[in-house]
N, C-alpha and C. Protein backbone atom coordinates (compact mmCIF):
# COMPACT_ATOMS: atom_id res chain seq x y z
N UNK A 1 17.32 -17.31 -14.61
CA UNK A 1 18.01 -16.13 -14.08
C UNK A 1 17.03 -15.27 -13.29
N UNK A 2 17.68 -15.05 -11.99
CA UNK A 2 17.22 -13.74 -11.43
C UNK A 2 16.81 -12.69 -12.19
N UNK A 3 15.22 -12.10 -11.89
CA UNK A 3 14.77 -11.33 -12.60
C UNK A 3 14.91 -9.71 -11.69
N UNK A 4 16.25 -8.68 -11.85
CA UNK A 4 15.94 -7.58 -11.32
C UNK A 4 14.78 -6.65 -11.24
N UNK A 5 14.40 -6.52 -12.40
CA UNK A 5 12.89 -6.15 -12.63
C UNK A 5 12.01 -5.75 -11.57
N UNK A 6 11.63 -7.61 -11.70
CA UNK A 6 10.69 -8.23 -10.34
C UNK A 6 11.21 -7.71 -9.33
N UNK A 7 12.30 -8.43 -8.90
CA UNK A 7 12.68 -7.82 -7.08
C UNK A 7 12.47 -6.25 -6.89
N UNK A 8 12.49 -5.13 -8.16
CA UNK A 8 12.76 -4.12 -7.48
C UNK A 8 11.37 -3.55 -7.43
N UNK A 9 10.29 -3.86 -8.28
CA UNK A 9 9.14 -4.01 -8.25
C UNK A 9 8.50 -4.50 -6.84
N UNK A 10 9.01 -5.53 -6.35
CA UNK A 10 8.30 -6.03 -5.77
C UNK A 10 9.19 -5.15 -4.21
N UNK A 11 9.85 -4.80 -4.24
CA UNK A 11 10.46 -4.00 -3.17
C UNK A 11 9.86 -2.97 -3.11
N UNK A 12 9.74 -2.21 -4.18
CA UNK A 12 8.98 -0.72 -3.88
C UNK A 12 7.40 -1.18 -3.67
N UNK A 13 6.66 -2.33 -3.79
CA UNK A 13 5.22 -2.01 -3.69
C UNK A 13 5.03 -2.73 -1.84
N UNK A 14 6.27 -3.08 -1.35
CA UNK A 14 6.32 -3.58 0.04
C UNK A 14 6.66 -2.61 0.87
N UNK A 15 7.45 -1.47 0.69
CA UNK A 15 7.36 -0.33 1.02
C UNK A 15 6.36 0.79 1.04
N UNK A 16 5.79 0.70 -0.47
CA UNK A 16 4.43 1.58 -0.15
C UNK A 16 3.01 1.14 0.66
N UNK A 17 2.99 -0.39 0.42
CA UNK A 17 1.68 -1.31 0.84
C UNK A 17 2.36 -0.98 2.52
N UNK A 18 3.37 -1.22 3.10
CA UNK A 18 3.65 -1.09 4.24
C UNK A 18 3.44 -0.03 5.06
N UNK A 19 3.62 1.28 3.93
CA UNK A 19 3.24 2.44 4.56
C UNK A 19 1.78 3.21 4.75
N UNK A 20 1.26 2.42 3.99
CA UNK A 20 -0.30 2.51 3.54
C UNK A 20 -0.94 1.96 4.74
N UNK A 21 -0.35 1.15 5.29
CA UNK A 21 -1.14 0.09 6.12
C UNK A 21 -1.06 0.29 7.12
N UNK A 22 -0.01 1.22 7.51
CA UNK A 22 0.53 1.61 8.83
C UNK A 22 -0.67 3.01 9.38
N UNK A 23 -0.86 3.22 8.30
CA UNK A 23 -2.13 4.48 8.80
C UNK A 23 -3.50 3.80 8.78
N UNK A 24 -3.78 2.74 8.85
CA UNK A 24 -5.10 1.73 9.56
C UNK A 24 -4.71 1.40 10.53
N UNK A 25 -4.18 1.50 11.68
CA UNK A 25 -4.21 0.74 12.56
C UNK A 25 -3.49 1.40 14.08
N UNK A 26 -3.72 1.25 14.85
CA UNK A 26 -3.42 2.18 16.15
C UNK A 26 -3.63 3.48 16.51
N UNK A 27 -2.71 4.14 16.81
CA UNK A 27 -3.32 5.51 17.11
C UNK A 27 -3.59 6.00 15.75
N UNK A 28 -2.46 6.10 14.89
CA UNK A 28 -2.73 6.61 13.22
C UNK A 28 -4.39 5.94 12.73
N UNK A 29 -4.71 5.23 13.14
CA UNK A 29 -6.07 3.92 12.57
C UNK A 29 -7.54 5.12 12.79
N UNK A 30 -6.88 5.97 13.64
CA UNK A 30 -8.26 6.56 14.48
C UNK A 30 -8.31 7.67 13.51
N UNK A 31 -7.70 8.21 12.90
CA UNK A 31 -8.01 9.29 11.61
C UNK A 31 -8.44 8.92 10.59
N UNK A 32 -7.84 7.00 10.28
CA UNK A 32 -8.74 6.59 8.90
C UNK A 32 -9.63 6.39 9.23
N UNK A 33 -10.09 5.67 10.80
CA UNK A 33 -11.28 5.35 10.74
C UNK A 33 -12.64 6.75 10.53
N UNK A 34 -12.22 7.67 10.99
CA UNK A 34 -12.83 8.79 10.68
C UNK A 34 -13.22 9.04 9.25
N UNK A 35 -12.56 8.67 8.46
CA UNK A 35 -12.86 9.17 7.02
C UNK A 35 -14.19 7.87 6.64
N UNK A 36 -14.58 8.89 5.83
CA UNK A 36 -15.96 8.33 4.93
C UNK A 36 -15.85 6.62 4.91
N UNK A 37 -17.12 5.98 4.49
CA UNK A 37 -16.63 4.98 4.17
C UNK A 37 -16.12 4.72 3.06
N UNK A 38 -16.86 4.71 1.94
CA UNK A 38 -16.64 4.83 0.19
C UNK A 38 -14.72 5.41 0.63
N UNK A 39 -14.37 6.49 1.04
CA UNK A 39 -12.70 6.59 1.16
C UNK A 39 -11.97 5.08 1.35
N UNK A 40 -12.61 4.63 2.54
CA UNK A 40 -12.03 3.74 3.13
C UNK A 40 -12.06 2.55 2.69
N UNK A 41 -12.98 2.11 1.90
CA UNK A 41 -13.39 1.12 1.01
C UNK A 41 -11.75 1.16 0.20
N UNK A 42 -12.33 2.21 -0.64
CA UNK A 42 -11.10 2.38 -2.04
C UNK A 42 -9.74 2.48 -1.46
N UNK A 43 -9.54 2.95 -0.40
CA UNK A 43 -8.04 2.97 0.42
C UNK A 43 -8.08 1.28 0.34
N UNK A 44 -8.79 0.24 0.90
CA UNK A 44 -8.29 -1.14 1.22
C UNK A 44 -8.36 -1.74 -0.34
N UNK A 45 -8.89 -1.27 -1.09
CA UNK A 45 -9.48 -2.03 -2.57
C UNK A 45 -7.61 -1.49 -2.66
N UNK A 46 -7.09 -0.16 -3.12
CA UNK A 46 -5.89 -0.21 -3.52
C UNK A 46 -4.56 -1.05 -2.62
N UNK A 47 -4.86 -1.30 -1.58
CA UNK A 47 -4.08 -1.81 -0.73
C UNK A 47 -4.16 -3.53 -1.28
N UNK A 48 -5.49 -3.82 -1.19
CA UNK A 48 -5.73 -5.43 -1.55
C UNK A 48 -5.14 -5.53 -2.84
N UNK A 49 -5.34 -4.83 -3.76
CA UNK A 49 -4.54 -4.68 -5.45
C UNK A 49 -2.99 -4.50 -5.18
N UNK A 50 -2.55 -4.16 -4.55
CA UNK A 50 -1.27 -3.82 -4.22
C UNK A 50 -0.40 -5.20 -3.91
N UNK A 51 -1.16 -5.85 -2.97
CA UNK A 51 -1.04 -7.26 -2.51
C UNK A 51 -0.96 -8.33 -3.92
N UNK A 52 -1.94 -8.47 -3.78
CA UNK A 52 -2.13 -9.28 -5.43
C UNK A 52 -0.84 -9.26 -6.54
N UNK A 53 -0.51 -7.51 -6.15
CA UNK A 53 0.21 -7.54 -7.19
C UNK A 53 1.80 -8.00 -7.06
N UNK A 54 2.03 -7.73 -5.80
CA UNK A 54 2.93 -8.59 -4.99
C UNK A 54 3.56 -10.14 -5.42
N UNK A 55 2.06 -10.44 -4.80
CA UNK A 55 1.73 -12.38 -5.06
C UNK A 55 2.44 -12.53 -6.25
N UNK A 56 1.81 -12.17 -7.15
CA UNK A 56 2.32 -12.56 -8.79
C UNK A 56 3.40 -12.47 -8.87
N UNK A 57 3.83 -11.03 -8.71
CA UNK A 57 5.38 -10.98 -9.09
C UNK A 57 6.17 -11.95 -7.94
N UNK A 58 6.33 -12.25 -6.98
CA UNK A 58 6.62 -13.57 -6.26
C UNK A 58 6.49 -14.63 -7.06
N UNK A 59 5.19 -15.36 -7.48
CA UNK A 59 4.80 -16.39 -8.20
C UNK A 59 6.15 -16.46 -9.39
N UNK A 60 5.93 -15.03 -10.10
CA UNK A 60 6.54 -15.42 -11.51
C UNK A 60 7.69 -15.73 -10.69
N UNK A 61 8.26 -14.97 -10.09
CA UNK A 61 9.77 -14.97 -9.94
C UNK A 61 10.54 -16.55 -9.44
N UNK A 62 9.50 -16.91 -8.43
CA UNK A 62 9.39 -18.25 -8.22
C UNK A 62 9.73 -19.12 -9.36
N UNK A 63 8.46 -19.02 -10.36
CA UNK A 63 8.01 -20.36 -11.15
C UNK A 63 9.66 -19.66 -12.21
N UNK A 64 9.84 -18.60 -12.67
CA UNK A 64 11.08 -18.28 -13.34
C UNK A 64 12.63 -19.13 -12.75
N UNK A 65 12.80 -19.04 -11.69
CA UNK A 65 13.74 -19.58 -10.92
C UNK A 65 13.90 -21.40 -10.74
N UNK A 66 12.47 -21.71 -10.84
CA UNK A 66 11.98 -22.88 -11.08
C UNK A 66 13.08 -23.46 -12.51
N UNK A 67 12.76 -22.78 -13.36
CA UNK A 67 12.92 -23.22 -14.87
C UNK A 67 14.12 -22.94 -15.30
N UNK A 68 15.07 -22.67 -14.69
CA UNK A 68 16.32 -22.27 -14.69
C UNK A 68 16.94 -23.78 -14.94
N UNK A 69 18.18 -23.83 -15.47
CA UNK A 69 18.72 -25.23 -15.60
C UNK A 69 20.15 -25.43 -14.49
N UNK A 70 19.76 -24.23 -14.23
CA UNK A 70 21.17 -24.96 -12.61
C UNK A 70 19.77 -25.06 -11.41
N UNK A 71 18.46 -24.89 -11.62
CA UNK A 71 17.80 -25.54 -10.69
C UNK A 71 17.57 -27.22 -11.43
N UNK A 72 18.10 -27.68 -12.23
CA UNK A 72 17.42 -28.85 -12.85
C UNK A 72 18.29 -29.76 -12.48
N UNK A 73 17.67 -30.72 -11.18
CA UNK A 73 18.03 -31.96 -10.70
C UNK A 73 17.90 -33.70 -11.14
N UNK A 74 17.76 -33.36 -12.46
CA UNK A 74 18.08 -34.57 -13.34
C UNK A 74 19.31 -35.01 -14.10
């Protein structure tokens, strides 16, 4: 079974990682790049964690969907 959980999890951290990311890059990019580095470090460290955390919940939801018995083709 579809895990609501997951999807809504994984919806809100694609929305925030999206919005996070949107202020690295173009004209917005030129104010982060301004900030410290150590800022900017820990801004991408939470962004890269954000990701990760993504992956997994994908993975499970995947390998969950996997193990389902109306996916079972035997």
């Amino acid at each position: 079974m579809f895990n609501l959980d997951h999807q809504d999890r994984a919806d809100a951290i694609v929305q925030k990682l999206s919005a996070m990311l949107t202020v690295t890059c173009g004209e917005c990019g030129e104010s982060f790049r301004m900030m410290a580095d150590r800022i900017q470090d820990n801004y991408m460290w939470a962004c890269a964690d954000m990701a990760r955390e993504l992956q997994h919940l994908i993975l499970d939801t995947s390998a969950a969907q996997q193990a389902t018995p109306e996916n079972d083709h035997a």
